[in-house]
Protein backbone atom coordinates (compact mmCIF):
# COMPACT_ATOMS: atom_id res chain seq x y z
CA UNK A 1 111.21 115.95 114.35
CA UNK A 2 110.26 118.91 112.20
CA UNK A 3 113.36 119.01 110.59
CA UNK A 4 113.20 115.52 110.04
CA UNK A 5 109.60 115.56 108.27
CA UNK A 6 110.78 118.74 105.91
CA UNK A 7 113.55 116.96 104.75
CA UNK A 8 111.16 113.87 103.98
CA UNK A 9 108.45 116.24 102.25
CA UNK A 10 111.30 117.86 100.31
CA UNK A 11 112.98 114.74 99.38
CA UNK A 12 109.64 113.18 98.38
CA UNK A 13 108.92 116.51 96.26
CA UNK A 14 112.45 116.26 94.74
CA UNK A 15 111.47 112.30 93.50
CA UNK A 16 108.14 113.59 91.37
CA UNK A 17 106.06 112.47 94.96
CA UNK A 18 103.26 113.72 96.24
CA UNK A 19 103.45 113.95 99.88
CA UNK A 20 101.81 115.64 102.92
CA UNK A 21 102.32 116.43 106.57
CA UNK A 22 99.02 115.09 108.71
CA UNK A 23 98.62 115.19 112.72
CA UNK A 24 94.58 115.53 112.79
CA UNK A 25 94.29 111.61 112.23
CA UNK A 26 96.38 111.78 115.47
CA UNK A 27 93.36 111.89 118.01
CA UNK A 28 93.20 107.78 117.22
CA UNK A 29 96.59 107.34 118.02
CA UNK A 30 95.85 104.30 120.03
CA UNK A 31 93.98 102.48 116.83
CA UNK A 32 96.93 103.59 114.52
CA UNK A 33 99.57 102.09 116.73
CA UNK A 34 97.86 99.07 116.20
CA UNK A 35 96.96 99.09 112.76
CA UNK A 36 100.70 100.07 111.98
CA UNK A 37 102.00 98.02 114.37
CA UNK A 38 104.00 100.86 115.94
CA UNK A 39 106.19 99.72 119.12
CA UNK A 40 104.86 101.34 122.40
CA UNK A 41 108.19 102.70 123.13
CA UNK A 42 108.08 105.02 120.05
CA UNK A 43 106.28 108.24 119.67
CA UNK A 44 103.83 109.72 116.52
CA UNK A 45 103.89 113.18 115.81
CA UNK A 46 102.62 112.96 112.55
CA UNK A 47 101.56 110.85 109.27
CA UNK A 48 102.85 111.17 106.20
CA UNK A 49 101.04 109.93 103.18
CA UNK A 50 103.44 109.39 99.94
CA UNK A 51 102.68 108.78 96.44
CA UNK A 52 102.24 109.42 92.90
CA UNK A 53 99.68 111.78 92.00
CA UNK A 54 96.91 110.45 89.98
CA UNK A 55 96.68 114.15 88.15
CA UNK A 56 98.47 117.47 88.16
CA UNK A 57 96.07 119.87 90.59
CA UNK A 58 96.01 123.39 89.24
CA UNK A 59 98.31 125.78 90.90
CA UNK A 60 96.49 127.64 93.87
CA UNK A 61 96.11 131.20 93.47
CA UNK A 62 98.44 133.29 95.91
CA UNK A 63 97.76 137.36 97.67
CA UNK A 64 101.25 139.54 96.80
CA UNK A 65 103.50 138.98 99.09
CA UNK A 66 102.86 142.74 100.00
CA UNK A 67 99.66 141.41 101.13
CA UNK A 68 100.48 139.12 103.92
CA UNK A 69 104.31 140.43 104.88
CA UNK A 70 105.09 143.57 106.54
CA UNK A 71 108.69 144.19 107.55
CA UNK A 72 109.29 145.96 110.68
């Protein structure tokens, strides 16, 4: 399933989407099943919201990669 919903993100990414990867809203599974009308016999690991965005967000500042990787 991970593989799966990379391949999605990436794809959406490669089309000029906006997309992101949400399991928190996952605690009302129940409610979303019926909202979305999801059979019982499938499982949800995770949402996955897709769309234009309605402005470019500023880059988010980054640490070195020195920083945060050490190499054993």
């Amino acid at each position: 399933t991970s593989l799966a919903l990379m391949n999605l993100l990436l794809s959406a990414h490669a089309l000029g989407l906006g997309a992101s990867a949400m399991t928190g809203p996952l605690v009302a599974v129940h409610r979303l099943r019926e909202i979305l009308r999801v059979p019982a016999q499938w499982g949800l690991v995770a949402l996955v919201p897709i769309g234009y965005a309605a402005e470019v967000p500023r880059p988010t500042d980054r640490k070195p990669t020195g920083a945060v990787v050490r190499y054993l």
